[in-house]
C-alpha atoms as a PDB file:
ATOM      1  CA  UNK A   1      18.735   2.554  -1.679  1.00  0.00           C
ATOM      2  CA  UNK A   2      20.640  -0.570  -2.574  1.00  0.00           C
ATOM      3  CA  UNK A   3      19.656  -3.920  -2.128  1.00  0.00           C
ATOM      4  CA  UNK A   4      22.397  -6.620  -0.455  1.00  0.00           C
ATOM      5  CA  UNK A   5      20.487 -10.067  -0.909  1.00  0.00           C
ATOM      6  CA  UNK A   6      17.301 -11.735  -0.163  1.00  0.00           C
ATOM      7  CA  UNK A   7      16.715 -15.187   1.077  1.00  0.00           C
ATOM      8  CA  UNK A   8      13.626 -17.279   2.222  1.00  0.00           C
ATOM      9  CA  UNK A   9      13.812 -17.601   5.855  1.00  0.00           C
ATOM     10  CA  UNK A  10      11.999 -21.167   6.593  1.00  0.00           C
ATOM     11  CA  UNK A  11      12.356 -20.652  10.508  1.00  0.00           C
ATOM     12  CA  UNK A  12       9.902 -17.997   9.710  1.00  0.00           C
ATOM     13  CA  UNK A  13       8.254 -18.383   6.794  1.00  0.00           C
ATOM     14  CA  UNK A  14       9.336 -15.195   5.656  1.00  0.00           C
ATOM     15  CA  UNK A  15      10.937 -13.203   2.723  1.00  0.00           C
ATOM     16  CA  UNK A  16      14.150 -11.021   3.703  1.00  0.00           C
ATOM     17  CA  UNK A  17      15.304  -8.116   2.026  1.00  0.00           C
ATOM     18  CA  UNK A  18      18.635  -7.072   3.542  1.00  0.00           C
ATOM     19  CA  UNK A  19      19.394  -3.341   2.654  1.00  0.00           C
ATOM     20  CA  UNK A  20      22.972  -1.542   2.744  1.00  0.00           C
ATOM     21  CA  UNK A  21      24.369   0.793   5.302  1.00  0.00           C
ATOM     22  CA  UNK A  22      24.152   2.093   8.709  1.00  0.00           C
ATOM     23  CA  UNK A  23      26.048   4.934   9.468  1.00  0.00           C
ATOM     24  CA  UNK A  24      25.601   4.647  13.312  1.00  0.00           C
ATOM     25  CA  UNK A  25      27.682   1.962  14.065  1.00  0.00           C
ATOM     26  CA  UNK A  26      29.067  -0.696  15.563  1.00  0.00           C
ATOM     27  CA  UNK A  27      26.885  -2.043  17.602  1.00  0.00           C
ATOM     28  CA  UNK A  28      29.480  -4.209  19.191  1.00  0.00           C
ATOM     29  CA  UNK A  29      28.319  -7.926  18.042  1.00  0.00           C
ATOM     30  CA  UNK A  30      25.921  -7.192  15.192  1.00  0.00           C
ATOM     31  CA  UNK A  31      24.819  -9.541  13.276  1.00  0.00           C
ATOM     32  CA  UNK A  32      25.040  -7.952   9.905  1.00  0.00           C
ATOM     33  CA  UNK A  33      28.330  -6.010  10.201  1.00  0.00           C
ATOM     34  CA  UNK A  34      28.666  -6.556   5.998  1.00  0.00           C
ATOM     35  CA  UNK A  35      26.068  -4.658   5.824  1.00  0.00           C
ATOM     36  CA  UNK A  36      27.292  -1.107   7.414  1.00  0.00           C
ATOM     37  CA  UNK A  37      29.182  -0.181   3.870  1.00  0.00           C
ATOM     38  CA  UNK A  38      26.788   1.832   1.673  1.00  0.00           C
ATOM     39  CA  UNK A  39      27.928   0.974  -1.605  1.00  0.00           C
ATOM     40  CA  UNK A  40      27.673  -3.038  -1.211  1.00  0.00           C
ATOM     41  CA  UNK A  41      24.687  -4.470  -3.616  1.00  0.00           C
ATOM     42  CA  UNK A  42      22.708  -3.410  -6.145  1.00  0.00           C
ATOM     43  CA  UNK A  43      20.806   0.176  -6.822  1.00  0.00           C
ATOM     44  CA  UNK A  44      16.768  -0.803  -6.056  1.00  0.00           C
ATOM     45  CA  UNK A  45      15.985   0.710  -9.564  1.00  0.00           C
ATOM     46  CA  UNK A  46      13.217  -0.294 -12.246  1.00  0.00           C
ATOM     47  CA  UNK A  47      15.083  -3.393 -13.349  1.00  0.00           C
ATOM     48  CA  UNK A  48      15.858  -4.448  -9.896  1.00  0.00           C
ATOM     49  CA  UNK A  49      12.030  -3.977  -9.061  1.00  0.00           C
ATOM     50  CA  UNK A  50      10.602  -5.896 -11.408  1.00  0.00           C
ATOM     51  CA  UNK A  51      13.526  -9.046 -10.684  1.00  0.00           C
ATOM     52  CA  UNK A  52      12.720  -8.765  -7.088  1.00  0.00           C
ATOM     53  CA  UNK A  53       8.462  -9.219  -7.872  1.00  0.00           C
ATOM     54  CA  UNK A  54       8.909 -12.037  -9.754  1.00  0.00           C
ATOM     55  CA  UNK A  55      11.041 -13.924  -6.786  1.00  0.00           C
ATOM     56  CA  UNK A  56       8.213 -12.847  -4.442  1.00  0.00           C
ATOM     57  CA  UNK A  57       6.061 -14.129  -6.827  1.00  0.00           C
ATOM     58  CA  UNK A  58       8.106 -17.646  -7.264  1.00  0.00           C
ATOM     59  CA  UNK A  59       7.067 -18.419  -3.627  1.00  0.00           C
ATOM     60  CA  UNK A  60       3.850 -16.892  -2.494  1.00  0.00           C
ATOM     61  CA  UNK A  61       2.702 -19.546  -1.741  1.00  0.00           C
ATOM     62  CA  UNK A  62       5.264 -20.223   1.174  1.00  0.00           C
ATOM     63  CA  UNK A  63       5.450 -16.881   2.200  1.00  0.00           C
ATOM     64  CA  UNK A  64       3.663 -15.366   5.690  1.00  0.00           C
ATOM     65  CA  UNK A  65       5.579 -12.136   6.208  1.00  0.00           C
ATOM     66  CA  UNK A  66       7.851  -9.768   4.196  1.00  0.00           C
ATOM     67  CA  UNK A  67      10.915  -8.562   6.094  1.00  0.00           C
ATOM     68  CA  UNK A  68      13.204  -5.263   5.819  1.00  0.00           C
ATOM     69  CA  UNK A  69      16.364  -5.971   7.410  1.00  0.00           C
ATOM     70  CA  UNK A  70      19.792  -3.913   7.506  1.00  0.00           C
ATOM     71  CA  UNK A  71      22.206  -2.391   7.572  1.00  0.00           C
ATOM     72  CA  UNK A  72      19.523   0.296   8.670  1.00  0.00           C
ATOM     73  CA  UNK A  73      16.850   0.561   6.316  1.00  0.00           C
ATOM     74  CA  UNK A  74      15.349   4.076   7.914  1.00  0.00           C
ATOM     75  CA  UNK A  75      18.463   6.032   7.050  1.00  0.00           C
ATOM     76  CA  UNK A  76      17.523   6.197   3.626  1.00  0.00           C
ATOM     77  CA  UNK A  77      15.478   8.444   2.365  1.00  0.00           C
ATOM     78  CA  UNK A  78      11.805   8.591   2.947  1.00  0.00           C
ATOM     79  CA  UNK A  79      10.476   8.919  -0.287  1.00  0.00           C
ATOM     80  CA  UNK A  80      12.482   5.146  -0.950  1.00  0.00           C
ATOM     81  CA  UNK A  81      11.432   3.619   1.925  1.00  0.00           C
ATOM     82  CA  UNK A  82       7.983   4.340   1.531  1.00  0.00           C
ATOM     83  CA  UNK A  83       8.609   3.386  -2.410  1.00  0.00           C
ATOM     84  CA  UNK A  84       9.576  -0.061  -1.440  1.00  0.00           C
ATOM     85  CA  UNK A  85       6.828  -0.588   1.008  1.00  0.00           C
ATOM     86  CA  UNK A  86       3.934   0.528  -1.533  1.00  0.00           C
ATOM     87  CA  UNK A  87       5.797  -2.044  -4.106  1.00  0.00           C
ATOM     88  CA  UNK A  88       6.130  -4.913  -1.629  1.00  0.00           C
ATOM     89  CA  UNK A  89       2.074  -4.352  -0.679  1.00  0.00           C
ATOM     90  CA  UNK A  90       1.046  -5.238  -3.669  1.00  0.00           C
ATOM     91  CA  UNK A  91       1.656  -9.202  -2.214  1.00  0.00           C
ATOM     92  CA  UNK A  92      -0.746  -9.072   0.631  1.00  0.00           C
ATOM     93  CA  UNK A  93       1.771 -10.288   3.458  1.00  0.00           C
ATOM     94  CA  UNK A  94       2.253  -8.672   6.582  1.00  0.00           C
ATOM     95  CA  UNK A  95       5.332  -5.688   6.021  1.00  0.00           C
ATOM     96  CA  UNK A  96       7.830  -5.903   8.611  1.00  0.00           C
ATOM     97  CA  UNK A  97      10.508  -3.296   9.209  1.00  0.00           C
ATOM     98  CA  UNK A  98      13.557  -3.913  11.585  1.00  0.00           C
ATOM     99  CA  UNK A  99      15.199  -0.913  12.780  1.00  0.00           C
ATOM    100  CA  UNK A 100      17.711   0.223  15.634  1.00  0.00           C
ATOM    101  CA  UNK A 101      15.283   3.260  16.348  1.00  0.00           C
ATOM    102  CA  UNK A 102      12.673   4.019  18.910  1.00  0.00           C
ATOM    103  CA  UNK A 103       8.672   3.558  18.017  1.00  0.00           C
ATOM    104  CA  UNK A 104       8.715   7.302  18.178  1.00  0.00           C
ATOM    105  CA  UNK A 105      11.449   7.904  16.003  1.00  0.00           C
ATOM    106  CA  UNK A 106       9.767   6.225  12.963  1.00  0.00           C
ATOM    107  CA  UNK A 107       8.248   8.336  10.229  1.00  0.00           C
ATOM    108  CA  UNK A 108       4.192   8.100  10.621  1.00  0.00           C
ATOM    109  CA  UNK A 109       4.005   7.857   6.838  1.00  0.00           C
ATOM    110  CA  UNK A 110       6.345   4.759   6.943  1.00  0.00           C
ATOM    111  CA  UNK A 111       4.355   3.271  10.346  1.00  0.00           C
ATOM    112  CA  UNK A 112       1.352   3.758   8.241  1.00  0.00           C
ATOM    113  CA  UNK A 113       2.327   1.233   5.676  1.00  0.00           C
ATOM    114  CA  UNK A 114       3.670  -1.535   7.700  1.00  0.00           C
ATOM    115  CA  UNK A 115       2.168  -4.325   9.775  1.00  0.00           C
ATOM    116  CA  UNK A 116       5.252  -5.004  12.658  1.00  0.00           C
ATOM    117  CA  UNK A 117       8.776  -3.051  13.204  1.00  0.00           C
ATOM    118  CA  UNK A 118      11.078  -4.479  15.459  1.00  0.00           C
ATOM    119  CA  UNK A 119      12.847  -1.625  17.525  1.00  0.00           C
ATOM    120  CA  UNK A 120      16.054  -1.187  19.167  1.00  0.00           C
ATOM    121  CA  UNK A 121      19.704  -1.376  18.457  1.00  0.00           C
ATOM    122  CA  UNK A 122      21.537  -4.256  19.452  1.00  0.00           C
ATOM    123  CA  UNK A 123      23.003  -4.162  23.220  1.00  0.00           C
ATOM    124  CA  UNK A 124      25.565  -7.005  23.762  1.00  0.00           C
ATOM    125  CA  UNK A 125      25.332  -6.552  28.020  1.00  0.00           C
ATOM    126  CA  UNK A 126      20.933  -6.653  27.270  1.00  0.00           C
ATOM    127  CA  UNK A 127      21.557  -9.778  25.180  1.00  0.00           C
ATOM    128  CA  UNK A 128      18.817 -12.730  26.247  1.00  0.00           C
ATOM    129  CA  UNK A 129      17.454 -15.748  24.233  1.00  0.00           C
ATOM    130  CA  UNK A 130      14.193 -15.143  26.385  1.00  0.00           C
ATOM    131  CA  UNK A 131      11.762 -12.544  24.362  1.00  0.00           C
ATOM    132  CA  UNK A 132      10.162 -13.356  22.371  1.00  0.00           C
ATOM    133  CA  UNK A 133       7.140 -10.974  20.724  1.00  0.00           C
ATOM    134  CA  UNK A 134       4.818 -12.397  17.784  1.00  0.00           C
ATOM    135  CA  UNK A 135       7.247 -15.455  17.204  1.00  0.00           C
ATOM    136  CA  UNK A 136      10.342 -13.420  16.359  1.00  0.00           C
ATOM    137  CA  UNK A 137      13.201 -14.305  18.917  1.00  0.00           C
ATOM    138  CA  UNK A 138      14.559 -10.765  20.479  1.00  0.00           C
ATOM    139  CA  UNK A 139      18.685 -10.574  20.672  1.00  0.00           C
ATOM    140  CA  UNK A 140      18.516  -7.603  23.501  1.00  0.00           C
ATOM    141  CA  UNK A 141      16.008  -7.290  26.542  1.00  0.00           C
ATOM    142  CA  UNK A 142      15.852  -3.374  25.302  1.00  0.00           C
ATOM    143  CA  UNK A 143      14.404  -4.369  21.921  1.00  0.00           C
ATOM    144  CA  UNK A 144      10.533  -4.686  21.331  1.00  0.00           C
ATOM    145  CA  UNK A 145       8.065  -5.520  18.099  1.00  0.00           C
ATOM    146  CA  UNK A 146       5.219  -3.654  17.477  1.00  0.00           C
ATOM    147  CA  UNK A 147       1.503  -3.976  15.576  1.00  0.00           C
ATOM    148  CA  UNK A 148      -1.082  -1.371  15.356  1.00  0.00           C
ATOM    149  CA  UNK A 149       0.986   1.462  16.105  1.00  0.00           C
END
């Protein structure tokens, strides 16, 4: 799994973590098209770990909600994904996973260890500026957050 960038989003008070690839595409207007390539970034490995904890760390105090953006963070392997999630626990702020797949679709093991995912690919013709679920402004009507899965 490698790791594009992470920012501080103050619109929502949360921590991003954009990860590369997504072999399904285009979505025609995606927001993240950089992002398709799976070799842009950095390998999420040991050293890259312990950098990314201590920018967590650096603004706790700010932070409400973790966020997994892509590229399309389920097409890597499980064992990863579920890696990263355990790691990013260890903060105490609500996991959230966004993802062009159905509820359904979504490993149970990874469901288990998150707090929201955002489903649904990207429709341009669905696009709307009107939902709106747990704060988080939805590009495409078909689209849909979920807790307590």
């Amino acid at each position: 799994m490698r790791l594009v960038s992470t920012q501080f989003s103050l619109e929502t008070e949360s921590f991003e973590l954009y990860i590369a690839g997504c072999r399904e595409h285009p979505c025609i207007g995606c927001y993240s098209p950089e992002l398709w390539d799976e070799n842009v970034g950095e390998e999420l490995n040991e050293e890259k770990y312990k950098k990314l904890g201590k920018s967590i760390l650096s603004k706790l105090d700010i932070i409400k909600n973790i966020f997994i953006l892509g590229g399309e963070p389920l097409e890597k392997p499980k064992e990863e994904v579920i890696k990263l999630l355990t790691f990013l626990k260890q903060f105490k702020k609500p996991l959230w996973l966004f993802t062009r797949f159905k509820l359904k679709e979504v490993d149970k093991e990874i469901l288990n260890e998150l707090d929201y995912v955002k489903t649904g690919r990207y429709i341009k013709r669905k696009k709307t500026n009107k939902k709106i679920r747990f704060g988080i402004k939805l590009a495409s009507s078909n689209q849909n957050i979920y807790k307590n899965f």
